[in-house]
C-alpha atoms as a PDB file:
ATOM      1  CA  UNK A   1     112.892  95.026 118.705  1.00  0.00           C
ATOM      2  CA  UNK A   2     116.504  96.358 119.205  1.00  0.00           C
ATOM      3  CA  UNK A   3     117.775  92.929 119.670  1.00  0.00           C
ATOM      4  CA  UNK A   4     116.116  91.701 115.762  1.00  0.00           C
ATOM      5  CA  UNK A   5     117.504  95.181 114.683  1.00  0.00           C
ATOM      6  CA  UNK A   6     121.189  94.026 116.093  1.00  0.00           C
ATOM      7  CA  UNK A   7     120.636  90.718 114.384  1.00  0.00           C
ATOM      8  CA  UNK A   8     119.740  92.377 110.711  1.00  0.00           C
ATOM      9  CA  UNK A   9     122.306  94.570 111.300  1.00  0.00           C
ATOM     10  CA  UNK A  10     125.076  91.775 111.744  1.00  0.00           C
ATOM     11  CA  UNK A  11     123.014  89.632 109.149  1.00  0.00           C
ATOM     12  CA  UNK A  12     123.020  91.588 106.172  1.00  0.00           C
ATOM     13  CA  UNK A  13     125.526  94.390 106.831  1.00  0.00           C
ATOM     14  CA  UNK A  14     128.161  93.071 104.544  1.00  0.00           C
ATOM     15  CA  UNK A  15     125.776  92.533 101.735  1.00  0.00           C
ATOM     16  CA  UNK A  16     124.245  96.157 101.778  1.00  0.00           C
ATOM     17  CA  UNK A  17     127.683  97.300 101.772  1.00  0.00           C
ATOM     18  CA  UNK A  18     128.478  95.460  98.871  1.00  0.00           C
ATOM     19  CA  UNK A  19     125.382  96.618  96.776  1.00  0.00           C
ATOM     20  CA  UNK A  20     126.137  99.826  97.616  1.00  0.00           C
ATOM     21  CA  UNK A  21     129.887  99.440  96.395  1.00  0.00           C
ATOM     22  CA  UNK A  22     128.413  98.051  92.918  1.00  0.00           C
ATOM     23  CA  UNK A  23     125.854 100.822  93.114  1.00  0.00           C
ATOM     24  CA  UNK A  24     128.502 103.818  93.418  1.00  0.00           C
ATOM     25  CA  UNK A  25     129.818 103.713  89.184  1.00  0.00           C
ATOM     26  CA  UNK A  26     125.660 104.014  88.910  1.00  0.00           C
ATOM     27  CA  UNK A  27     124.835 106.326  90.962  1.00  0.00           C
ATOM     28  CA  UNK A  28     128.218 108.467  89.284  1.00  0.00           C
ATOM     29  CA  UNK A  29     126.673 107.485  86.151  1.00  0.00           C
ATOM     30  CA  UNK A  30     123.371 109.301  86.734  1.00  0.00           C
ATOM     31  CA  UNK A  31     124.669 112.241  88.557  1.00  0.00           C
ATOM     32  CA  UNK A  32     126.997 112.840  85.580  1.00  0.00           C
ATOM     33  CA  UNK A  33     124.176 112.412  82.448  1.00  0.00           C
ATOM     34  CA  UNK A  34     121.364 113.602  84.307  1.00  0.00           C
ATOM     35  CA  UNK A  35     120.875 117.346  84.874  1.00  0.00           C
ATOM     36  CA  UNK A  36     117.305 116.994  86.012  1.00  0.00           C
ATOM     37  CA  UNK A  37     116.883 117.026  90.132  1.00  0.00           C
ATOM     38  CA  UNK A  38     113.312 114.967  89.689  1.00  0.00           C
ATOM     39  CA  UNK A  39     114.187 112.286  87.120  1.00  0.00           C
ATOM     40  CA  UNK A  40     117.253 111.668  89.561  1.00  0.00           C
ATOM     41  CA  UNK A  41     114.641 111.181  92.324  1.00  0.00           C
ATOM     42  CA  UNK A  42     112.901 109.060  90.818  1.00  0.00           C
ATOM     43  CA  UNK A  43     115.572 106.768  89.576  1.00  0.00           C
ATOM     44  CA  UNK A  44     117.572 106.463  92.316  1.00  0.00           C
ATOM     45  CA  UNK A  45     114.091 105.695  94.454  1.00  0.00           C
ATOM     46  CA  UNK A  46     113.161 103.294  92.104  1.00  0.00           C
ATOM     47  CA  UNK A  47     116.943 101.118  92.126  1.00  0.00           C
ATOM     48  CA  UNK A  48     117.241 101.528  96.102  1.00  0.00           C
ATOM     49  CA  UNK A  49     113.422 100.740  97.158  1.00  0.00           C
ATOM     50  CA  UNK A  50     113.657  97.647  94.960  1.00  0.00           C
ATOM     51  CA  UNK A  51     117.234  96.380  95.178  1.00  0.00           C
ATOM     52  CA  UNK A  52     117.767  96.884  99.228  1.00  0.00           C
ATOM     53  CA  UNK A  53     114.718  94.826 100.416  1.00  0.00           C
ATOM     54  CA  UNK A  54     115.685  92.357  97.619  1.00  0.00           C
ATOM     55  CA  UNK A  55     119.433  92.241  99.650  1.00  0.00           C
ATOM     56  CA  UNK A  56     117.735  91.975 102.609  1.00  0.00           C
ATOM     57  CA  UNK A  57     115.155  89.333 102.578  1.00  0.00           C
ATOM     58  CA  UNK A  58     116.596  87.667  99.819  1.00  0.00           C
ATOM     59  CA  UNK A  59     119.658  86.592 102.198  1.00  0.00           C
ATOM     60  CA  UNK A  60     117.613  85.677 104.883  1.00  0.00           C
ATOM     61  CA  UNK A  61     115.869  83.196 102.854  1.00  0.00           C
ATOM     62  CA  UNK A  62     119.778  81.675 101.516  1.00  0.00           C
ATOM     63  CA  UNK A  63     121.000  81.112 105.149  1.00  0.00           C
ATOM     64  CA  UNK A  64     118.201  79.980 106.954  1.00  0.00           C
ATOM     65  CA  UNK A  65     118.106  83.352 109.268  1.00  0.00           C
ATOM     66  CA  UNK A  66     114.042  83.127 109.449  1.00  0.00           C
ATOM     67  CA  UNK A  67     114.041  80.055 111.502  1.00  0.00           C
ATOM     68  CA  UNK A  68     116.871  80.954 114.092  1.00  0.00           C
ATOM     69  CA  UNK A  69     115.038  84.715 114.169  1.00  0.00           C
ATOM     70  CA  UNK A  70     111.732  82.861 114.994  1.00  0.00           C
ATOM     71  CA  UNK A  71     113.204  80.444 117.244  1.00  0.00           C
ATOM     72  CA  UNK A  72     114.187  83.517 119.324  1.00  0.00           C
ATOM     73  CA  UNK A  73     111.015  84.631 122.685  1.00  0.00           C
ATOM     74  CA  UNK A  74     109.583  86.881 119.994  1.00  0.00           C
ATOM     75  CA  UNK A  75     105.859  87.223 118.474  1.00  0.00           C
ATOM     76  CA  UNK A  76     105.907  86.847 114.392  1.00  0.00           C
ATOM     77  CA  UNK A  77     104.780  90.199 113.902  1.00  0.00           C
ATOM     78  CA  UNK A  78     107.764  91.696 116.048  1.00  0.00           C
ATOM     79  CA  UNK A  79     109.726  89.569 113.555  1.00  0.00           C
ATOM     80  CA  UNK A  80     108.415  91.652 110.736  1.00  0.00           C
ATOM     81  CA  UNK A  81     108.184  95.109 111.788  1.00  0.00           C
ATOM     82  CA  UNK A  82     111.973  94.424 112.700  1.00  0.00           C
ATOM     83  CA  UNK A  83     112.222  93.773 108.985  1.00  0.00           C
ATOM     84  CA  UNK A  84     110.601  96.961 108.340  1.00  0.00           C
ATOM     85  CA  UNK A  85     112.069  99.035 109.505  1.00  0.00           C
ATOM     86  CA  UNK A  86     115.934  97.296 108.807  1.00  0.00           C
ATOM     87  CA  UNK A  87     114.654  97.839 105.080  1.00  0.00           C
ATOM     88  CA  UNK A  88     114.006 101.732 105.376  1.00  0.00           C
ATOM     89  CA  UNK A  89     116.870 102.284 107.667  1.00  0.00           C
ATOM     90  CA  UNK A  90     119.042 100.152 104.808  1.00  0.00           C
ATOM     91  CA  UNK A  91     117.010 102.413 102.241  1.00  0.00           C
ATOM     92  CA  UNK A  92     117.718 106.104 104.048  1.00  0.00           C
ATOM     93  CA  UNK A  93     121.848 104.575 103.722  1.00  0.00           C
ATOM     94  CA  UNK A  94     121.506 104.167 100.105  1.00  0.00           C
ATOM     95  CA  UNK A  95     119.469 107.173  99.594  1.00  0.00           C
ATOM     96  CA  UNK A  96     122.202 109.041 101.917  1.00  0.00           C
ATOM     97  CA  UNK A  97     125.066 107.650  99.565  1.00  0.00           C
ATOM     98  CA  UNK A  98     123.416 108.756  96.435  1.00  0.00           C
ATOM     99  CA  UNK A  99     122.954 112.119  97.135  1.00  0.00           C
ATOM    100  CA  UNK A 100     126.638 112.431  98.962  1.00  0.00           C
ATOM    101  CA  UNK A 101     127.802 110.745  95.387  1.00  0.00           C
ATOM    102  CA  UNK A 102     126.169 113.799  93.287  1.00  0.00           C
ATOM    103  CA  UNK A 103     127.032 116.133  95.704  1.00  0.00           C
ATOM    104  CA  UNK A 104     131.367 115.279  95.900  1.00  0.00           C
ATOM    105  CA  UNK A 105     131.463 113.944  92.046  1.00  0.00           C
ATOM    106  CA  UNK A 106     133.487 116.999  90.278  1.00  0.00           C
ATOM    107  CA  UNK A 107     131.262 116.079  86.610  1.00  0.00           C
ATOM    108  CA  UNK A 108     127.793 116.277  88.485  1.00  0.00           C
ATOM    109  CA  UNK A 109     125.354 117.917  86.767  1.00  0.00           C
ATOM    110  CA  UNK A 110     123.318 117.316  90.102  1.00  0.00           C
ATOM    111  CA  UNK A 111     122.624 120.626  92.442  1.00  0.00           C
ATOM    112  CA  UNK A 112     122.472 118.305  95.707  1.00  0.00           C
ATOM    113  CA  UNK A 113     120.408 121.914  97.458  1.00  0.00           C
ATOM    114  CA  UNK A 114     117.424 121.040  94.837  1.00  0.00           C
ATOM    115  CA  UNK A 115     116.797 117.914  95.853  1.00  0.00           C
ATOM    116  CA  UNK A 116     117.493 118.194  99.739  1.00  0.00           C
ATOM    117  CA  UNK A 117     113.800 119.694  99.839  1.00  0.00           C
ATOM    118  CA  UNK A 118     110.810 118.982 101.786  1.00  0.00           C
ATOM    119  CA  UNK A 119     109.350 118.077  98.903  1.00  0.00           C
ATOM    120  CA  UNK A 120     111.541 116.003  96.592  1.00  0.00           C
ATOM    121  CA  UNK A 121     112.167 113.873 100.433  1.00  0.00           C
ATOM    122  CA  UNK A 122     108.611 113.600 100.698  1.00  0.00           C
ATOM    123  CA  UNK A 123     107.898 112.497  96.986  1.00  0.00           C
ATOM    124  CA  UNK A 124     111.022 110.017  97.750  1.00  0.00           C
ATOM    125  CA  UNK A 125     109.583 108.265 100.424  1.00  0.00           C
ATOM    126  CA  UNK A 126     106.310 108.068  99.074  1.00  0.00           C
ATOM    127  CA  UNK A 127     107.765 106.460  95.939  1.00  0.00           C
ATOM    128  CA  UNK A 128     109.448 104.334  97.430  1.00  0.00           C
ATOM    129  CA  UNK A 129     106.703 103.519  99.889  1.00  0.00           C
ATOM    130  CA  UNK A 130     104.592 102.419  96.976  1.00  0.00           C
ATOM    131  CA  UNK A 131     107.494  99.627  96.179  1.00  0.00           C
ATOM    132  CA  UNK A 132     107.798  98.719  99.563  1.00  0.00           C
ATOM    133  CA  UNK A 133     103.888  97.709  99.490  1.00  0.00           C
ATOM    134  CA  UNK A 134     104.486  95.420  97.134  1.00  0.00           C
ATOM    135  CA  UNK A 135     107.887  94.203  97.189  1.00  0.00           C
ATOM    136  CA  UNK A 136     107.555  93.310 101.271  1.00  0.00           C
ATOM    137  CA  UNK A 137     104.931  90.949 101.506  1.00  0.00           C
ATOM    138  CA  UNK A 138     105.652  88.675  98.305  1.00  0.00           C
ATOM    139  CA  UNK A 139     109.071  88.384  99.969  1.00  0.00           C
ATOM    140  CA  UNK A 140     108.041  88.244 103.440  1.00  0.00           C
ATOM    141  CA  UNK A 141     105.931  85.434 102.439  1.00  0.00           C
ATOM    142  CA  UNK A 142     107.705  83.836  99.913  1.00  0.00           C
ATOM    143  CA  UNK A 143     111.231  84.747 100.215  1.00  0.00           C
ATOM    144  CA  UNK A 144     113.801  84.016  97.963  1.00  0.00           C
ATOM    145  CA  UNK A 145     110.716  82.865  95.663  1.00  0.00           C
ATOM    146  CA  UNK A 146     108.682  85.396  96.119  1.00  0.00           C
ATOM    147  CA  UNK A 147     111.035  87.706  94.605  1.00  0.00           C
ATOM    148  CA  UNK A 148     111.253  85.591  91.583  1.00  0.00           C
ATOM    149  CA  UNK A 149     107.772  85.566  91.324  1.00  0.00           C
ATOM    150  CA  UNK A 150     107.083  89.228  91.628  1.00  0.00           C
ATOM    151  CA  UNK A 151     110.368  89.552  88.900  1.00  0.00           C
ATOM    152  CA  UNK A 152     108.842  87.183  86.419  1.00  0.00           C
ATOM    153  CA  UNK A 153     104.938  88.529  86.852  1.00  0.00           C
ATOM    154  CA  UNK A 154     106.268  92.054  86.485  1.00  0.00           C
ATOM    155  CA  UNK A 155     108.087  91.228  83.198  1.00  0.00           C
ATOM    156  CA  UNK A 156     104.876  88.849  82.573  1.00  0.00           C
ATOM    157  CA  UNK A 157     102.517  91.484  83.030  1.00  0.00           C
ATOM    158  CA  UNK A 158     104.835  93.992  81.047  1.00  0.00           C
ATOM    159  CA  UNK A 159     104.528  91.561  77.970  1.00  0.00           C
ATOM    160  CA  UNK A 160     100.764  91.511  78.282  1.00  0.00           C
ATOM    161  CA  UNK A 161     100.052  94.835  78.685  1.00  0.00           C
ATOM    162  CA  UNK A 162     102.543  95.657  75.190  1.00  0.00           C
ATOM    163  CA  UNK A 163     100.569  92.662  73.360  1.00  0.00           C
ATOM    164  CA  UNK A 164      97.059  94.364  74.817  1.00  0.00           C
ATOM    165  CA  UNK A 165      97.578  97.699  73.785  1.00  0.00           C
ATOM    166  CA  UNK A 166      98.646  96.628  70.347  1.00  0.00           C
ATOM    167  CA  UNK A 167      95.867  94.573  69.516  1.00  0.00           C
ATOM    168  CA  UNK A 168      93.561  96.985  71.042  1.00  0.00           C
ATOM    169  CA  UNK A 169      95.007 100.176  70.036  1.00  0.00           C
ATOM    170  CA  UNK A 170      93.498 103.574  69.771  1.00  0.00           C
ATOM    171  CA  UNK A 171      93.503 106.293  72.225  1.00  0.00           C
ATOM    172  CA  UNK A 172      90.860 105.025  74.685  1.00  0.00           C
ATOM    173  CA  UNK A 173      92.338 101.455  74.918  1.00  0.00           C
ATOM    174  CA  UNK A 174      91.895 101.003  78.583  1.00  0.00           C
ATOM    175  CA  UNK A 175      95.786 100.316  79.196  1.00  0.00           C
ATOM    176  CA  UNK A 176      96.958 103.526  77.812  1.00  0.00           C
ATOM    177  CA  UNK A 177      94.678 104.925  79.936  1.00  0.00           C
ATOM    178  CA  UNK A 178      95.893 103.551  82.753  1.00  0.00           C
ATOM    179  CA  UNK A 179      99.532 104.453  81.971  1.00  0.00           C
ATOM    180  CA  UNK A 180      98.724 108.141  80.916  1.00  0.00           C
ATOM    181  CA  UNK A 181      96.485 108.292  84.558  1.00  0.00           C
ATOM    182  CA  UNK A 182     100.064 107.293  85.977  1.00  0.00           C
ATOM    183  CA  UNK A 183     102.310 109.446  83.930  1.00  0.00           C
ATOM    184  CA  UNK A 184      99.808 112.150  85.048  1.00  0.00           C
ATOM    185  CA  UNK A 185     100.062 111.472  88.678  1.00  0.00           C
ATOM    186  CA  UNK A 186     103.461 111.343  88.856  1.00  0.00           C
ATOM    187  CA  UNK A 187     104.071 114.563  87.267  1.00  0.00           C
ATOM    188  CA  UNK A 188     101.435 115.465  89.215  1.00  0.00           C
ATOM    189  CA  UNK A 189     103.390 115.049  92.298  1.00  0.00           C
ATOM    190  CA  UNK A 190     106.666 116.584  91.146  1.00  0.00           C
ATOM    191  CA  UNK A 191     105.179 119.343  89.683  1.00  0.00           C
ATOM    192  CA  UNK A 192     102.812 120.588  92.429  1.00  0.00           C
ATOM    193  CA  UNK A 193     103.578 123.379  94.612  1.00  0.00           C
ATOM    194  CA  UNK A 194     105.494 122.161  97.899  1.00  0.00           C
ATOM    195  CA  UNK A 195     102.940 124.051  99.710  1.00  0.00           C
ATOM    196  CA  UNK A 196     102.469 121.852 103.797  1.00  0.00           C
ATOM    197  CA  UNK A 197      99.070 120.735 103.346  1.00  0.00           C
ATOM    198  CA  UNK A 198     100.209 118.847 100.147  1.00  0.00           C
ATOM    199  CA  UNK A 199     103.227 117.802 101.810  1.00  0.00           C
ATOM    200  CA  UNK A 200     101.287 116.194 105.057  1.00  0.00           C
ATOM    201  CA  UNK A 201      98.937 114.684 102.593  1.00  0.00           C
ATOM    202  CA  UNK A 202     101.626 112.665 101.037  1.00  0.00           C
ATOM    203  CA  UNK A 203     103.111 112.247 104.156  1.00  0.00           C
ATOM    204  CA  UNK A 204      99.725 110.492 105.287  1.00  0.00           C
ATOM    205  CA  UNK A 205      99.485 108.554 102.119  1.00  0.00           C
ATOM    206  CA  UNK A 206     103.157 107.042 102.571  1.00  0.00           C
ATOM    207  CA  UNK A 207     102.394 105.852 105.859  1.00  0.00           C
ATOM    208  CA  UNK A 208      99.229 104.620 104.929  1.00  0.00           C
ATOM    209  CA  UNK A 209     100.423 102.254 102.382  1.00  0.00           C
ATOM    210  CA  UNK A 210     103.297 101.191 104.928  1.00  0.00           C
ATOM    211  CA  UNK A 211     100.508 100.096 107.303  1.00  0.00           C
ATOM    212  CA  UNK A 212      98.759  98.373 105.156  1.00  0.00           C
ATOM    213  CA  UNK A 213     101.784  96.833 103.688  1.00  0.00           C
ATOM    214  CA  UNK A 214     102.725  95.473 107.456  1.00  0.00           C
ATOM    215  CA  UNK A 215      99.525  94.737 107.906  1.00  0.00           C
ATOM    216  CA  UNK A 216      99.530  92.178 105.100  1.00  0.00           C
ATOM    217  CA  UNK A 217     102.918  91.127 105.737  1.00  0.00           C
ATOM    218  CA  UNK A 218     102.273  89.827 108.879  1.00  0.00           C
ATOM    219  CA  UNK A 219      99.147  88.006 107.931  1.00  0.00           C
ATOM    220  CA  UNK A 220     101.276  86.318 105.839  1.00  0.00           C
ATOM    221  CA  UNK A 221     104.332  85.505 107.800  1.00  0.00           C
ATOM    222  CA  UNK A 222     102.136  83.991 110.659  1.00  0.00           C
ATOM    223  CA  UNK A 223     100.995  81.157 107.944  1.00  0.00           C
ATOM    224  CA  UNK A 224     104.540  80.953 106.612  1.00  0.00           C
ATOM    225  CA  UNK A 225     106.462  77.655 107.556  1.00  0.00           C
ATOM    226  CA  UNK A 226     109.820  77.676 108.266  1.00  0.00           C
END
């Protein structure tokens, strides 16, 4: 497990550092226009769950790393937990780099203390938990492809779901039930007392997903050729 840890590390650390270069007049951006601690949360979750396992497995897929890795005296699923866990370790950096941006950045309208909370850290990683889960095994399976098919069925899907709702309309259309059930959990979850049993329940619910989300993964990567 260290050793496939090493090998991401040497694999990808370049690119990650580059993404994270482009990423700094963003995350500047944000920090300076948005005042709110828990719409900067949720942004910055949103552009570093997606874009680091995109870096990340997307590479792998351009250089032909998967067969070398598999090549190695290592079981498939080893290969993937590995991958796992580079991603959130990748992930924490970004995260890490965001807030150190808001926090040194003279115009930030950012208070760094209100977001380095139990909860807002908690809310993070589930967030970005829920990204992982679906992000991970389309590109675990698929690589390079599979992140062009989850890109073009998300903007797919986000075509249907305007053409539904406007042919449909009214308030009970099913869809804008569905996004109002979302908007309400979400604010749900930053709006909720911090108290520690609704902390560990999150808690529980991220790693949930993330074990269900390996689970899958390696299903898939043991049918995968390389």
């Amino acid at each position: 497990m260290h050793k496939l840890l090493r090998l991401e590390y040497i694999f990808n650390r370049r690119q990650v550092l580059i993404v994270l270069a482009i990423f700094t007049v963003y995350f500047a951006y944000l920090a300076g226009r948005i005042g709110s601690p828990r719409l900067f949360i949720i942004i910055t979750s949103l552009m570093v769950g997606l874009s680091i396992p995109f870096v990340i497995l997307g590479r792998e897929d351009r250089f032909k790393t998967a067969a070398l890795i598999c090549s190695l005296p290592v079981r498939r699923s080893t290969v993937v937990l590995a991958k796992y866990a580079a991603s959130w370790i990748a992930i924490g950096l970004g995260m890490g780099y965001a807030l150190l941006l808001a926090a040194i950045i003279p115009f930030s309208k950012i208070s760094v203390g209100d977001i380095l909370t139990a909860k807002a850290l908690v809310v993070s990683v589930l967030l970005i938990s829920l990204f992982l889960s679906v992000i991970l095994p389309f590109t675990v399976r698929f690589g390079l492809t599979g992140i062009i098919i989850f890109l073009v069925g998300a903007q797919l899907l986000g075509i249907l779901a305007h053409v539904l709702v406007q042919l449909l309309g009214g308030a009970r259309n099913p869809l804008r039930v569905v996004f109002r059930a979302a908007e309400g959990g979400l604010r749900l979850l930053l709006t909720h007392e911090g108290t520690p049993g609704f902390l560990l329940t999150l808690l529980a619910a991220a790693i949930l997903v993330n074990a269900a989300s390996l689970f899958i993964s390696r299903a898939l990567y043991a049918r995968r050729d390389l």
